[in-house]
Protein backbone atom coordinates (compact mmCIF):
# COMPACT_ATOMS: atom_id res chain seq x y z
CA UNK A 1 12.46 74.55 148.58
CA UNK A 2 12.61 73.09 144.88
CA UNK A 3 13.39 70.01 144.68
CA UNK A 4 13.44 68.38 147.95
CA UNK A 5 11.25 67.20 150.24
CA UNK A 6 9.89 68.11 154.04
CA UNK A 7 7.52 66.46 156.19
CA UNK A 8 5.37 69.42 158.25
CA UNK A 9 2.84 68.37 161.75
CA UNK A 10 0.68 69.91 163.37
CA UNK A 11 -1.88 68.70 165.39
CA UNK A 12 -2.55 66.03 163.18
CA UNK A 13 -1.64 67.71 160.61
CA UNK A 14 0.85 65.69 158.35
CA UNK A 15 2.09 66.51 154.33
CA UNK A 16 5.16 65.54 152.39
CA UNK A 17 4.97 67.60 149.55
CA UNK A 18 7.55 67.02 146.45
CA UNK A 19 8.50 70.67 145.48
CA UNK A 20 8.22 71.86 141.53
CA UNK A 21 8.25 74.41 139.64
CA UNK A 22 5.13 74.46 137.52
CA UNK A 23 6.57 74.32 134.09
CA UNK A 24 8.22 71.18 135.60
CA UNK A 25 5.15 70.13 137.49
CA UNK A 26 3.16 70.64 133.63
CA UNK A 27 5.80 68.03 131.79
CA UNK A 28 5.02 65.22 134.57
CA UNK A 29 1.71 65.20 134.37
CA UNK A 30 2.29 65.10 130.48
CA UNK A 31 4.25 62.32 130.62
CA UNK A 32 1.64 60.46 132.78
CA UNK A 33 -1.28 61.23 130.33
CA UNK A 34 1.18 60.29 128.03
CA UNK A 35 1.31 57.01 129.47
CA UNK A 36 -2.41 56.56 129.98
CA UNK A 37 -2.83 56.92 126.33
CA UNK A 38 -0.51 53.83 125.81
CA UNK A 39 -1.86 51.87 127.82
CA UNK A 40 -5.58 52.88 126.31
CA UNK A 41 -3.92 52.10 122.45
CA UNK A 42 -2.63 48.05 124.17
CA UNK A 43 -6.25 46.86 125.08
CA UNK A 44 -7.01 48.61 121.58
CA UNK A 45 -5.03 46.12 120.51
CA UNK A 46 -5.15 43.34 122.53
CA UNK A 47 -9.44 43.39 121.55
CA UNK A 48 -8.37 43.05 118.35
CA UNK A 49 -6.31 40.62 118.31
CA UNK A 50 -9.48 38.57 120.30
CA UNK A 51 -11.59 39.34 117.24
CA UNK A 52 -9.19 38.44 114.73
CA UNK A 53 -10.28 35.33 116.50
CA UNK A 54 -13.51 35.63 116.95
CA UNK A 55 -13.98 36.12 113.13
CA UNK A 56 -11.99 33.20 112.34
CA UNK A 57 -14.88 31.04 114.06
CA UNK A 58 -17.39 33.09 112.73
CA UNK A 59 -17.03 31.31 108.80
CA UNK A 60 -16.87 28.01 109.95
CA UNK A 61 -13.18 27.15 110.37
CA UNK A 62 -13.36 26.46 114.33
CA UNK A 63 -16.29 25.43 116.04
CA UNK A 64 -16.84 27.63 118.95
CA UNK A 65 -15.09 26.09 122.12
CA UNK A 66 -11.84 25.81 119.87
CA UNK A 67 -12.84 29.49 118.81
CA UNK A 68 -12.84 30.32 122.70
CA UNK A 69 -9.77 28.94 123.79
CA UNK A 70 -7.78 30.85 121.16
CA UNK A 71 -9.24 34.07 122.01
CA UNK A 72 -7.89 33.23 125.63
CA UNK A 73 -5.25 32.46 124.23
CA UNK A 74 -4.14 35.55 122.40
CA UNK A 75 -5.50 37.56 125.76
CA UNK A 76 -2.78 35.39 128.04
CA UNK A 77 0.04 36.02 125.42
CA UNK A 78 -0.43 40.01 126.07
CA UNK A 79 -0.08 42.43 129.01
CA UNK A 80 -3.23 43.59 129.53
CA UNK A 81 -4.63 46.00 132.13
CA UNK A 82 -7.56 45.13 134.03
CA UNK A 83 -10.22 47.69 131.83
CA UNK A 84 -8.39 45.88 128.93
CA UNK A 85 -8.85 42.71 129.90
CA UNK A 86 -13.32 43.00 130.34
CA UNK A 87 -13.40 44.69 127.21
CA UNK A 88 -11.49 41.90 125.69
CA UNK A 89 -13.40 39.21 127.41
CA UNK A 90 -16.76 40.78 127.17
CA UNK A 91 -16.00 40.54 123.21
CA UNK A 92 -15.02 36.86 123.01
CA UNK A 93 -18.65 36.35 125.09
CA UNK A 94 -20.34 38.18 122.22
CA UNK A 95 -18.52 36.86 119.19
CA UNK A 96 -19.14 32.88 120.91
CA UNK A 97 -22.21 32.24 119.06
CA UNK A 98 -21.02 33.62 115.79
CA UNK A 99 -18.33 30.75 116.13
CA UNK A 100 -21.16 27.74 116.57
CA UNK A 101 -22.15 29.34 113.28
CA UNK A 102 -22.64 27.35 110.25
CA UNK A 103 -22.00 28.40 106.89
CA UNK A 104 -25.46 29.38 106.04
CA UNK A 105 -25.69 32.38 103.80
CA UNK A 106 -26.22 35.58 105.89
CA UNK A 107 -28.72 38.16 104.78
CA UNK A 108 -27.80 41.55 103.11
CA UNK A 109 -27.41 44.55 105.34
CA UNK A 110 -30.16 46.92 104.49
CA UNK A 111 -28.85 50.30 102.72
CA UNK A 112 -28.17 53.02 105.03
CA UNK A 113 -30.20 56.40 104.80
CA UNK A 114 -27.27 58.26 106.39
CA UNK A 115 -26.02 60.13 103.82
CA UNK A 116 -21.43 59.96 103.37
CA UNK A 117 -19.67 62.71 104.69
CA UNK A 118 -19.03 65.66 101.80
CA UNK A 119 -15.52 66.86 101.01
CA UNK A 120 -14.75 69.25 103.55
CA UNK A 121 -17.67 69.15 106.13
CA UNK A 122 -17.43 68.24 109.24
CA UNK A 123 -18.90 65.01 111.38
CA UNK A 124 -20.45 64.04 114.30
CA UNK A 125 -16.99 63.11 115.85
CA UNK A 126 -15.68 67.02 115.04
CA UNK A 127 -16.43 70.38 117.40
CA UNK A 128 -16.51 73.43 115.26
CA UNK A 129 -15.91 77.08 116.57
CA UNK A 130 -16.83 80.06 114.01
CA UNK A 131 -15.65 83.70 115.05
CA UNK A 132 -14.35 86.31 113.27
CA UNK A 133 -10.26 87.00 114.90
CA UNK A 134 -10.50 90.66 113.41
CA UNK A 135 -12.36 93.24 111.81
CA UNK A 136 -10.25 93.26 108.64
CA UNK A 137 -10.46 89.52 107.77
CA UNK A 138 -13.43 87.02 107.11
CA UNK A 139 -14.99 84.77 109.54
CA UNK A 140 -12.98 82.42 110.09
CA UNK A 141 -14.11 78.26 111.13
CA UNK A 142 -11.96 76.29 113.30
CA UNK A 143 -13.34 72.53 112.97
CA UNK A 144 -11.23 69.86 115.85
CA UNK A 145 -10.99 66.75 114.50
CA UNK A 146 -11.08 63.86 116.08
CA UNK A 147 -13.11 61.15 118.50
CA UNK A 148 -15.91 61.12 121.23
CA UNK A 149 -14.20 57.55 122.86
CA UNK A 150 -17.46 55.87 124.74
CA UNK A 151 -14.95 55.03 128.05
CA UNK A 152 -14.31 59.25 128.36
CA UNK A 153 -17.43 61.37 129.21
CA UNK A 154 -17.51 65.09 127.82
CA UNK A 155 -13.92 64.77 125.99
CA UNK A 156 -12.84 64.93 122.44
CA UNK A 157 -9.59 63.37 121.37
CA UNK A 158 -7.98 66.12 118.92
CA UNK A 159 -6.07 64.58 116.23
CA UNK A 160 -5.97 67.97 113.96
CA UNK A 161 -7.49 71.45 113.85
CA UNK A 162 -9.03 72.47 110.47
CA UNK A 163 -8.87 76.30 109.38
CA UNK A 164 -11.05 77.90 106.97
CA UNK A 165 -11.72 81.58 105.69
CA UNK A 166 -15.14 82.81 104.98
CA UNK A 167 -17.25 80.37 102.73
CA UNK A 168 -14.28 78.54 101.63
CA UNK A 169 -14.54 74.27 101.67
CA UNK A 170 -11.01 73.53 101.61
CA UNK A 171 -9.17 74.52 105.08
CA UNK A 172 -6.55 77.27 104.59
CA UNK A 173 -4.35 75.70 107.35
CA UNK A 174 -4.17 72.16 109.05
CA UNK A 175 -2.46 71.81 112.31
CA UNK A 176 -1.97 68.06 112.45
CA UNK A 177 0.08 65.68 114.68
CA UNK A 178 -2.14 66.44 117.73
CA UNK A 179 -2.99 64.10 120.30
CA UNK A 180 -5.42 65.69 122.80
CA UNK A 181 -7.93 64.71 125.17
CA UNK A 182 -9.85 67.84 125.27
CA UNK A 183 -13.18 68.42 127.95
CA UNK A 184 -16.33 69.32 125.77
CA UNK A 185 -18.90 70.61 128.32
CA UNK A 186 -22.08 72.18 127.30
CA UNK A 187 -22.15 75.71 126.38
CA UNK A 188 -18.59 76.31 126.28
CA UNK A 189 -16.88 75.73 123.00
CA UNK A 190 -14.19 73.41 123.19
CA UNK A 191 -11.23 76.04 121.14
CA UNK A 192 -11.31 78.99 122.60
CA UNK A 193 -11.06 82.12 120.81
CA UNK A 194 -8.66 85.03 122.41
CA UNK A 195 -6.03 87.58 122.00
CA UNK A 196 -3.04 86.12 124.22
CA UNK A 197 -0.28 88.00 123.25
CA UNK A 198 -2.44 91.25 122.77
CA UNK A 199 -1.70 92.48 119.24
CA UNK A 200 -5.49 93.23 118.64
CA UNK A 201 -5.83 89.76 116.34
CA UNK A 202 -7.56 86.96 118.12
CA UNK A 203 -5.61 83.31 118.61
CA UNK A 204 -6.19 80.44 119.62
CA UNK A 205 -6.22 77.23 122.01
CA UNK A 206 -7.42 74.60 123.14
CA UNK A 207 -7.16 71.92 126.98
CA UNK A 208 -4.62 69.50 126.60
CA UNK A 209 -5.94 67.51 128.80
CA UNK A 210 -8.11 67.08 132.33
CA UNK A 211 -5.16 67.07 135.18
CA UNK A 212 -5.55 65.49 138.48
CA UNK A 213 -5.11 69.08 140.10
CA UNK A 214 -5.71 72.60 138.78
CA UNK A 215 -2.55 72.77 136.27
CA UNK A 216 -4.66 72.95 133.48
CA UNK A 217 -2.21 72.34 130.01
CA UNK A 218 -3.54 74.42 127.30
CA UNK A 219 -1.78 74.23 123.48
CA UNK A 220 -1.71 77.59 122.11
CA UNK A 221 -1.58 78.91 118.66
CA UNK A 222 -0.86 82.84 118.35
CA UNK A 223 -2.16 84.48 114.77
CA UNK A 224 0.53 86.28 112.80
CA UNK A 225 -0.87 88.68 110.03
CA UNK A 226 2.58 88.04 107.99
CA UNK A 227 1.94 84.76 107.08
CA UNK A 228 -2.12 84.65 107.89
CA UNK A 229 -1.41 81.59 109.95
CA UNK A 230 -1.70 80.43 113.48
CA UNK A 231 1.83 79.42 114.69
CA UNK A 232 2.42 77.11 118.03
CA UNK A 233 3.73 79.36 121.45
CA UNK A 234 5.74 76.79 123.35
CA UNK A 235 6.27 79.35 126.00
CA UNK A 236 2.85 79.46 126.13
CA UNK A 237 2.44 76.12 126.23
CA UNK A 238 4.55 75.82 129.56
CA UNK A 239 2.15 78.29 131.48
CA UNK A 240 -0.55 76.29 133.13
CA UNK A 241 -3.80 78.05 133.76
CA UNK A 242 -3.03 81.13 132.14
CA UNK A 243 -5.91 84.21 132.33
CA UNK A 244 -5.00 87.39 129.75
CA UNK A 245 -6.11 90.63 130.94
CA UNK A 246 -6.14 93.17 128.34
CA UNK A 247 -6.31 95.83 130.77
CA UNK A 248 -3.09 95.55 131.97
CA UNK A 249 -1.56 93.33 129.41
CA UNK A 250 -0.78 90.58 131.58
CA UNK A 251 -0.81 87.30 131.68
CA UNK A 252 -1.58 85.27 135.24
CA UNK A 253 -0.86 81.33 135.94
CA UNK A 254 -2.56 80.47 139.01
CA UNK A 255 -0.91 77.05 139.96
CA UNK A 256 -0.56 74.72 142.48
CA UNK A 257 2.41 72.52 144.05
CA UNK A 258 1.95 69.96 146.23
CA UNK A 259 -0.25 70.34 148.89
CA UNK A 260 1.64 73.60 150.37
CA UNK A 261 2.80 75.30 148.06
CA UNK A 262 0.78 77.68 145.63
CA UNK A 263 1.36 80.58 144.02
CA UNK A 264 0.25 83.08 141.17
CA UNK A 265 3.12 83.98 137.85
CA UNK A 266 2.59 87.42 136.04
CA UNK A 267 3.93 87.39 132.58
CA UNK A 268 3.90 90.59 129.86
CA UNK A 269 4.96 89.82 126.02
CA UNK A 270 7.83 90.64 125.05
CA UNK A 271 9.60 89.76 121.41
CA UNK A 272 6.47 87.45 120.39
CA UNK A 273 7.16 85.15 124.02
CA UNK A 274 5.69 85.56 127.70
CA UNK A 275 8.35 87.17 130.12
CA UNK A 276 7.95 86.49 133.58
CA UNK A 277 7.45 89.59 135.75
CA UNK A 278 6.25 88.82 139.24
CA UNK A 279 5.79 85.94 141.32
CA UNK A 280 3.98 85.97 144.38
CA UNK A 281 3.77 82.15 146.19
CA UNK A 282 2.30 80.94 149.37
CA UNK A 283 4.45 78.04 151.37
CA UNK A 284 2.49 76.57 154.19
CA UNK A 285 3.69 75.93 157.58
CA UNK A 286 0.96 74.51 159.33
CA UNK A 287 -3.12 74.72 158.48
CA UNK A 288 -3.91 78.57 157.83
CA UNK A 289 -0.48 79.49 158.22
CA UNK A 290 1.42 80.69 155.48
CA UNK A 291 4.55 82.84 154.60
CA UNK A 292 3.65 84.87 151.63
CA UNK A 293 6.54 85.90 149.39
CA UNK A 294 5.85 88.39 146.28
CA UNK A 295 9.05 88.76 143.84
CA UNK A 296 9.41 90.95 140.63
CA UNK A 297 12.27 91.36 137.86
CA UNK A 298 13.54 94.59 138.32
CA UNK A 299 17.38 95.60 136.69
CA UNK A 300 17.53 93.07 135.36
CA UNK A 301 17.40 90.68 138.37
CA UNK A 302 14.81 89.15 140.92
CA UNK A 303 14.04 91.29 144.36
CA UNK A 304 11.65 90.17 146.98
CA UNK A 305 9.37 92.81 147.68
CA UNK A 306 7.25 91.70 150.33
CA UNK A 307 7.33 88.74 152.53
CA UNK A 308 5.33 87.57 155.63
CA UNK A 309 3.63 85.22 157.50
CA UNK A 310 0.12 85.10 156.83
CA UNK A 311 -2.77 83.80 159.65
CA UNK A 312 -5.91 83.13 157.40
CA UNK A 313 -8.18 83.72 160.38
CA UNK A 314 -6.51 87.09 161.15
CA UNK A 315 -6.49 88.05 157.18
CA UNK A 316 -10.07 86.99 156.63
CA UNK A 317 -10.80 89.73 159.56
CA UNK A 318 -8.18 92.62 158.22
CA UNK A 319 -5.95 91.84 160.64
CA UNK A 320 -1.95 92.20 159.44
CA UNK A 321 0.64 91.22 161.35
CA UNK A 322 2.83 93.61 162.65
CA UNK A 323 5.91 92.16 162.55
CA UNK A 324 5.79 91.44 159.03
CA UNK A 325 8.54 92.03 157.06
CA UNK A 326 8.31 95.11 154.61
């Protein structure tokens, strides 16, 4: 039941779920990677206000206890969480010596052989995606930009998406104001490439973020010839997990609610945004017990079509129950 809460046993056998509906269940866990990303930018801070410091000591104007206890100082006068506060602490350790320096002339950093980054190429820090969206346009390169942070493995903070046509050095488009923290595994690129709303033009997207559970948040971008540009689908946005199936022009969320409640959302496109068509959801009443309940939008209203209880042991064997309701 949305929105409330029930406590189900059996034998041993013990879950209090919190009941959402998975565009709702999406914002939360938005809002808490939200507030992991705050928290992430305070020690960012909080380290350098300890090296503001640190470098203070380091030309001679505090020796290096005096150096120490201000660092500790500016660490006490700030929240900091506990990741915060060894980063912070392991760079007063390392800046100590630097403030028992003297004032003796340090030697010239050696040129580097690395050469700067040319107008319009990408770095080390970007992931870039080439693919032609359509057989009557040019290739087209999609270069993420943004940062490989050492404390998250395999993920790419997006800060903007760079768009350029054939051979061209300037991007055509830049979708900016981004704030991602994208998984880059091996062998999968990290934009991916598709037709969502199935117009025969390829679009875009990319993860959001890594969830907890399998809600994955995706920020989509759907190509319009008009303009030549790739233009946000909020509706899309709200779908977690979505699949596209050009066969039967749907689109499928596969999601997950609490620990007994999941279901699967089919959508077909309709005025340029995703129109749910059928829901089918499992609600568990005990382990391997399950009522199944499959809904579609027909007349303009929603009609349950089919619902039963479900014994996974009998269903694995092709065994239906025969009082289930048709």
């Amino acid at each position: 039941m949305p929105g409330s809460k029930q406590k189900l046993r059996s034998g041993g056998f013990s879950v209090t779920p919190v009941s959402l509906n998975p565009s709702a269940a999406l914002r939360y866990a938005r809002r808490r990677a939200n507030r992991r990303r705050n928290n992430r930018l305070d020690d960012a801070d909080n380290v350098k206000v300890v090296t503001r410091w640190i470098d203070g000591g380091s030309k001679g104007r505090d020796d290096g206890v005096e150096c120490l206890a201000r660092a500790g100082a500016a660490m006490g006068s700030r929240q900091m969480n506990r990741q915060g506060l060894i980063v912070a602490v392991a760079a007063c350790c390392i800046g100590l010596a630097a403030c028992h320096g003297d004032d003796a002339p340090q030697a010239p950093a050696a040129p580097s052989d690395a050469p700067a980054k040319a107008a319009g190429a990408p770095s080390a820090n970007d992931a870039t995606v080439r693919h032609r969206i359509h057989p009557s346009l040019p290739e087209f390169t999609f270069t993420l930009v943004g940062s490989h942070p050492a404390e998250s493995d395999g993920v790419i903070r997006v800060r903007s998406i760079e768009i350029r046509r054939g051979a061209a050095a300037e991007p055509a488009q830049v979708i900016d104001g981004l704030d991602t923290e994208t998984p880059v595994a091996a062998g999968a690129p990290a934009l991916e490439v598709l037709d969502m709303n199935f117009d025969g033009y390829q679009d875009i997207r990319i993860v959001q973020f890594r969830p907890a559970g399998p809600n994955v948040p995706y920020l989509n971008w759907l190509f319009d010839p008009v303009s030549g540009r790739f233009l946000e689908n909020r509706e899309l946005n709200e779908i977690p997990s979505a699949s596209f199936d050009p066969a039967t022009r749907e689109i499928r969320s596969s999601w997950r609610d609490g620990a007994t409640r999941y279901g699967t959302h089919s959508y077909v496109f309709a005025e340029g945004r995703p129109v749910l068509v059928r829901k089918e959801e499992r609600a568990y009443q005990a382990p391997g017990r399950y009522v199944l309940t499959v809904s579609r939008f027909l007349d303009g209203a929603w009609k349950t079509v089919e619902q039963r209880e479900v014994r996974e042991a009998e269903e694995a064997k092709g065994v239906k129950d025969p009082t289930a309701d048709k």
